[in-house]
Protein backbone atom coordinates (compact mmCIF):
# COMPACT_ATOMS: atom_id res chain seq x y z
CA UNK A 1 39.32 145.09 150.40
CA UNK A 2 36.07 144.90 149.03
CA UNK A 3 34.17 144.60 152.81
CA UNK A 4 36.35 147.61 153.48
CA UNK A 5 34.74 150.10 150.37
CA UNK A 6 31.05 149.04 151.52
CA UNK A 7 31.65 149.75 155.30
CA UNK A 8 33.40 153.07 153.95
CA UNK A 9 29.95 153.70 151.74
CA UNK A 10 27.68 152.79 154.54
CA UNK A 11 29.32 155.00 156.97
CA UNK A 12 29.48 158.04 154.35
CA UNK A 13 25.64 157.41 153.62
CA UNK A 14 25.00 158.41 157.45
CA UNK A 15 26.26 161.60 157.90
CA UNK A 16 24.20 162.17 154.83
CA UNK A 17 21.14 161.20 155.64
CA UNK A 18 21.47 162.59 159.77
CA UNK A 19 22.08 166.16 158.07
CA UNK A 20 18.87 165.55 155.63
CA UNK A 21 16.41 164.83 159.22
CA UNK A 22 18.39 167.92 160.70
CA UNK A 23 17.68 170.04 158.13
CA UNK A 24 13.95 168.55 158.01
CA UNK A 25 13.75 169.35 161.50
CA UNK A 26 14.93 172.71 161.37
CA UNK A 27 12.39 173.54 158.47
CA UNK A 28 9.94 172.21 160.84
CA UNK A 29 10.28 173.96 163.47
CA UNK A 30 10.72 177.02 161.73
CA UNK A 31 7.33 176.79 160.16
CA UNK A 32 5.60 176.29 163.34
CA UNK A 33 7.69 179.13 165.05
CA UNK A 34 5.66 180.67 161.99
CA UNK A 35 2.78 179.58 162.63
CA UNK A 36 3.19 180.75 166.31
CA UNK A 37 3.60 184.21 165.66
CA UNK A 38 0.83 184.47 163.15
CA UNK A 39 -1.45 182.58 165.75
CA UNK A 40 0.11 185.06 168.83
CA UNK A 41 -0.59 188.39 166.98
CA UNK A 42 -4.41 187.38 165.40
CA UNK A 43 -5.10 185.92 168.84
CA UNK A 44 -3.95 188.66 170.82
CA UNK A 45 -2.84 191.85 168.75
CA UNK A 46 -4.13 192.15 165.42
CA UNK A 47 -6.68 190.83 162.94
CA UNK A 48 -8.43 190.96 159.98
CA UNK A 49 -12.53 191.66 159.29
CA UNK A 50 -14.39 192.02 156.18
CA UNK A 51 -17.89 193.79 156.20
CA UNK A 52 -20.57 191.80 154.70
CA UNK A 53 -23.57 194.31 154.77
CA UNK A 54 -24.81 197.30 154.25
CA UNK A 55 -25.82 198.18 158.16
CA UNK A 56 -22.21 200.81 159.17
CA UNK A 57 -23.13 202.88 155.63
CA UNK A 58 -21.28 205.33 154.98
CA UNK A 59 -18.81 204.72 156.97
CA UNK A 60 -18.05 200.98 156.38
CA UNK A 61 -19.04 199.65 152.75
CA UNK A 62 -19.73 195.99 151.51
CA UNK A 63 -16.22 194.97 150.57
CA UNK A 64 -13.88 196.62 153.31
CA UNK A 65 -11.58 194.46 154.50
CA UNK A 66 -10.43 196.02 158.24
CA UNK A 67 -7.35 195.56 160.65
CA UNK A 68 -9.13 195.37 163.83
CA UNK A 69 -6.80 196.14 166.88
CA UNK A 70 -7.73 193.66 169.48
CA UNK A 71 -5.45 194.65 172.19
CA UNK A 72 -7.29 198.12 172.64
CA UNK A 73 -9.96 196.57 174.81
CA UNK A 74 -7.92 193.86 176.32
CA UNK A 75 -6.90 190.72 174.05
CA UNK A 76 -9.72 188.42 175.08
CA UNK A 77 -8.57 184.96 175.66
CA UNK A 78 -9.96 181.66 173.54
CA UNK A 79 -12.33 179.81 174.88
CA UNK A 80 -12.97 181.54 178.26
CA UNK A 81 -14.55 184.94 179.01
CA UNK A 82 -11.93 186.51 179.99
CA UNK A 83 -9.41 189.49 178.90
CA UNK A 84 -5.86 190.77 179.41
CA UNK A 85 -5.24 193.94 180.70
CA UNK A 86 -6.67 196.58 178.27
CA UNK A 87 -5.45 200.00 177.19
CA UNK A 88 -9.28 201.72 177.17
CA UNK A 89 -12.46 201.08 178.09
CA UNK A 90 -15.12 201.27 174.97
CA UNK A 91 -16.33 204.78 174.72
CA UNK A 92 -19.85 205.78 173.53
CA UNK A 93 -19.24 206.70 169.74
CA UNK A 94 -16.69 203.98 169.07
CA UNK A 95 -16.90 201.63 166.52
CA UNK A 96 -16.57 197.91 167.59
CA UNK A 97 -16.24 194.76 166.83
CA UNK A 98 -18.02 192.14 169.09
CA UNK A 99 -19.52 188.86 169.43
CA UNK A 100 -23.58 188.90 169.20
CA UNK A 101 -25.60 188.08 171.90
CA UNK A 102 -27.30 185.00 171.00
CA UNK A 103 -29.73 185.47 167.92
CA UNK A 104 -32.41 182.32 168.34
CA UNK A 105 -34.00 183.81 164.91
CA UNK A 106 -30.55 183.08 163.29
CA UNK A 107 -30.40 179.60 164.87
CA UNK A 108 -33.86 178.55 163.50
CA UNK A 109 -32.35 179.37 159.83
CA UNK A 110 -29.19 177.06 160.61
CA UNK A 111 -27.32 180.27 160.65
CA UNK A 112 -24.51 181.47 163.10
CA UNK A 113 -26.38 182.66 166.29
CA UNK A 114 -23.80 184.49 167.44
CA UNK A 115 -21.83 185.85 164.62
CA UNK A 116 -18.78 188.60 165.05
CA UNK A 117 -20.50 191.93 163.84
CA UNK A 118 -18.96 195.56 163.24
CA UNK A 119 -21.21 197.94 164.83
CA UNK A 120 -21.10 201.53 166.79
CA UNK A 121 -21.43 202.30 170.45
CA UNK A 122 -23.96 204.33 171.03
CA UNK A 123 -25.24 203.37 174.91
CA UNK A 124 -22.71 202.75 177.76
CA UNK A 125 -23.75 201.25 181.01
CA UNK A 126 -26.47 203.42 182.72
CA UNK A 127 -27.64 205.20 180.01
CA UNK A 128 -31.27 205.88 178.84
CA UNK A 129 -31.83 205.65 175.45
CA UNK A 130 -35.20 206.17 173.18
CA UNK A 131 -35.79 206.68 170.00
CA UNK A 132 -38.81 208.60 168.79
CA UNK A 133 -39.77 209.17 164.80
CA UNK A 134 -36.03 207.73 163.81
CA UNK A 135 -34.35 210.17 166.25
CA UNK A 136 -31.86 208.63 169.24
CA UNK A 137 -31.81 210.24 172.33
CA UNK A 138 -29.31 209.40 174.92
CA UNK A 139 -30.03 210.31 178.16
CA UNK A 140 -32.16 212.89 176.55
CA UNK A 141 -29.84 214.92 174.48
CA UNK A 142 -30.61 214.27 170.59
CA UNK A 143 -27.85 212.16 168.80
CA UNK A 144 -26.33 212.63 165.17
CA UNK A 145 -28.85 210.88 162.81
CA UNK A 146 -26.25 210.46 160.53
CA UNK A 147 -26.76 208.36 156.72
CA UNK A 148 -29.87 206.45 158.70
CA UNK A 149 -32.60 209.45 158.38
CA UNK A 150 -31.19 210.42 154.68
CA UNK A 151 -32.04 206.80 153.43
CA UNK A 152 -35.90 206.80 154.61
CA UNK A 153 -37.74 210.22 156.21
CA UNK A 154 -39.47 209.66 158.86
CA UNK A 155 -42.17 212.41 158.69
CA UNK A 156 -45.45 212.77 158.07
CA UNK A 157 -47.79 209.99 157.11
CA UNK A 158 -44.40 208.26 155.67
CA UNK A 159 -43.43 207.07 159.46
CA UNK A 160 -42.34 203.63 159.53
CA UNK A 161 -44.09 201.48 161.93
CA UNK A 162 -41.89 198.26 161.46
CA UNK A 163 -42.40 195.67 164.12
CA UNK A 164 -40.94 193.07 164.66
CA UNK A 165 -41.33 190.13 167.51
CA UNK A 166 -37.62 190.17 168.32
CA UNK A 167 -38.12 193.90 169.85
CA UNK A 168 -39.74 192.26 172.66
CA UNK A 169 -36.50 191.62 174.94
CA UNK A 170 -36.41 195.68 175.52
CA UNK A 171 -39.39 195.21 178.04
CA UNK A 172 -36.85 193.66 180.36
CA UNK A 173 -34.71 196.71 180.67
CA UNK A 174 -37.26 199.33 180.08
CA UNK A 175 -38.40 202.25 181.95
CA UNK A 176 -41.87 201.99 182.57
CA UNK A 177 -41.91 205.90 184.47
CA UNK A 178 -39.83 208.23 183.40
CA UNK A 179 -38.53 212.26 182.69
CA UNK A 180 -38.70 211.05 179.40
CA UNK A 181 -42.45 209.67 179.08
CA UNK A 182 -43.56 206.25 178.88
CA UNK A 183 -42.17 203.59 176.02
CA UNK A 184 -44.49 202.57 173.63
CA UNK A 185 -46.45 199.56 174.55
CA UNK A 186 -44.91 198.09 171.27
CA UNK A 187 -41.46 198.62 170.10
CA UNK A 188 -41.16 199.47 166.61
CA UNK A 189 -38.16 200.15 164.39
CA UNK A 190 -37.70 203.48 165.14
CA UNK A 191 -39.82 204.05 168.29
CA UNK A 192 -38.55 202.20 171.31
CA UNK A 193 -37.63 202.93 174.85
CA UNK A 194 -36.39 204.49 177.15
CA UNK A 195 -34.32 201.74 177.69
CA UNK A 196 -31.49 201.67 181.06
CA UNK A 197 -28.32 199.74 180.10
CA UNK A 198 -27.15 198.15 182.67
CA UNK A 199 -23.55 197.64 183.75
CA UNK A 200 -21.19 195.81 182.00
CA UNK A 201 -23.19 195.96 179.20
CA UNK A 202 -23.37 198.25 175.82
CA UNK A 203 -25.97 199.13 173.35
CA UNK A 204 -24.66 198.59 169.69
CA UNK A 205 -26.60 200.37 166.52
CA UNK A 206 -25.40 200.74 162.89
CA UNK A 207 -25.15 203.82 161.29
CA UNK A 208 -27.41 202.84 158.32
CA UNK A 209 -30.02 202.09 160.85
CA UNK A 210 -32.75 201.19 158.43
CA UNK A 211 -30.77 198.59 156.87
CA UNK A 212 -29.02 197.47 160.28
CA UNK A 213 -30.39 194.41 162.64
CA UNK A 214 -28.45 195.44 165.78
CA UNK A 215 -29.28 195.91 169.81
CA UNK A 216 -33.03 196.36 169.18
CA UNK A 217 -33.41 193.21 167.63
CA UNK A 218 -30.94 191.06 169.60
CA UNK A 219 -30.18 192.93 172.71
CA UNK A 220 -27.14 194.37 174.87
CA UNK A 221 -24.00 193.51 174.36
CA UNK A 222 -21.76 192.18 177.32
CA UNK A 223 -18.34 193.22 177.64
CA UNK A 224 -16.90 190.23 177.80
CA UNK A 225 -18.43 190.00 173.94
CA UNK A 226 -16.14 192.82 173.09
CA UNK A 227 -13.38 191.87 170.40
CA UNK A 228 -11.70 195.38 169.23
CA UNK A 229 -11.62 198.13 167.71
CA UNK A 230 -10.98 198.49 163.67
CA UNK A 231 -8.22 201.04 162.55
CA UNK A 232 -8.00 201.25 158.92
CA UNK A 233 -9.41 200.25 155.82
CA UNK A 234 -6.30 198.45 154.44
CA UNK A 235 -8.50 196.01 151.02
CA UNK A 236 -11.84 197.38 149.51
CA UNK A 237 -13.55 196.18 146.22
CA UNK A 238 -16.89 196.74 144.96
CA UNK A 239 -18.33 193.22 145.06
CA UNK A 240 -21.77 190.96 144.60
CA UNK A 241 -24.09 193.35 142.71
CA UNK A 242 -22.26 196.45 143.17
CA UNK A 243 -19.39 195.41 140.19
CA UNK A 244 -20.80 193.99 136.68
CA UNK A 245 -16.79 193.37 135.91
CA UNK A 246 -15.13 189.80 136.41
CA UNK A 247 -12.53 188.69 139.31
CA UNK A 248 -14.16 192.14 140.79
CA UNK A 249 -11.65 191.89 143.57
CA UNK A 250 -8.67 192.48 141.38
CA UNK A 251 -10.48 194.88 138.83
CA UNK A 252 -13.07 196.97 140.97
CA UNK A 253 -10.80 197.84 143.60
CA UNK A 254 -11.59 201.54 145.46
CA UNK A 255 -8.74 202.77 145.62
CA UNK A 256 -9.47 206.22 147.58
CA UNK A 257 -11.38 203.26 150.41
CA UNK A 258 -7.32 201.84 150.78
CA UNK A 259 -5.82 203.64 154.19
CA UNK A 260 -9.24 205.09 155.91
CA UNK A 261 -9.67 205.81 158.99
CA UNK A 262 -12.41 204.50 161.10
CA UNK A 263 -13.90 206.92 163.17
């Protein structure tokens, strides 16, 4: 009788512990059906980007956090340089997010050489752009200056004539004779070119382009380096030494920043 009660126990211990690993394993595998999804859509679809400079003023402030639509340009695929099918081409004006073309100034600091940067299009592939006194031309018609000229003149005896050794790549794809007169035999900040960008490449500047290291300093932009395109605003806190309040991410939010538009 006694045998009989323990074989009874055993047996009734089984069916208890086989639905415990059943119910493990469906816990499991929900999680990484989870995890799947969330990897699918930020590989492919969607993701997230916070700006950590000043260089896209005013239209991108320290502290945005961005959805960046990556299947615009094509979803580009990990660890090759390749892309899916896309639903537009980049389009002079856009803003983009990209991979940099390798910074060796970056790499000497033990910094990322090729960081993921938020920057606008302003030179498609066989273009001719110049800048003279802080003013872009683009194949010769006179671009929107935008914040850039408001946060340092350029006239008179004020002219910057910021040089730097990185501006030396822009010999390779200048134009030595041109409608547009001869480039300066040293590229400065704001005097440079003209410049031909040549296919399949892009020429990226930011908006506050005193404050912005972008294609002058590290070059053209391949379009395989091309990521997406942000949407919206959806986070934004004044952060660093913009907020004197603590936890400044729960307590300096801008609110009227939540929902923009990136144009």
């Amino acid at each position: 009788m006694a045998s009989n009660v323990v074989a009874n126990a055993r047996r009734g211990k089984q069916p208890a512990r086989a639905s415990r690993i059943h119910a493990l394993w469906e816990n499991i595998k929900s999680l990484a059906g989870a995890i799947l999804i969330y990897l699918v859509i930020n590989t492919f679809l969607v993701a997230a980007y916070r700006i950590p400079s000043g260089s896209m003023i005013p239209t991108l402030l320290i502290g945005d956090w961005l959805f960046v639509n990556k299947a615009v340009y094509g979803p580009h695929i990990p660890f090759t340089n390749t892309h899916l099918p896309s639903f537009s081409e980049p389009k002079r004006g856009d803003v983009v997010v990209f991979v940099s073309p390798y910074q060796p100034d970056e790499a000497a600091r033990n910094e990322d050489p090729t960081p993921t940067l938020v920057k606008r299009l302003v030179g498609m592939p066989g273009d001719t752009l110049f800048m003279r006194d802080g003013l872009l031309r683009v194949n010769g018609i006179e671009q929107r200056q935008g914040f850039g000229v408001v946060s340092r003149p350029t006239s008179g005896s004020s002219q910057p004539t910021d040089y730097s050794e990185l501006f030396e790549w822009q010999h390779k794809i200048e134009l030595p004779q041109s409608r547009f007169g001869p480039p300066p035999k040293q590229p400065q900040l704001d005097t440079w070119g003209p410049l031909l960008v040549p296919a399949g490449h892009y020429f990226m500047m930011g908006d506050n382009r005193y404050e912005s290291k972008d294609s002058r300093y590290w070059g053209i932009v391949p379009r395989e380096n091309i990521r997406g395109r942000p949407s919206f605003v959806y986070y934004s806190y004044r952060g660093g030494d913009e907020s004197d309040r603590p936890l400044p991410f729960i307590t300096d939010i801008r609110w009227s920043r939540i929902g923009t538009r990136i144009h």
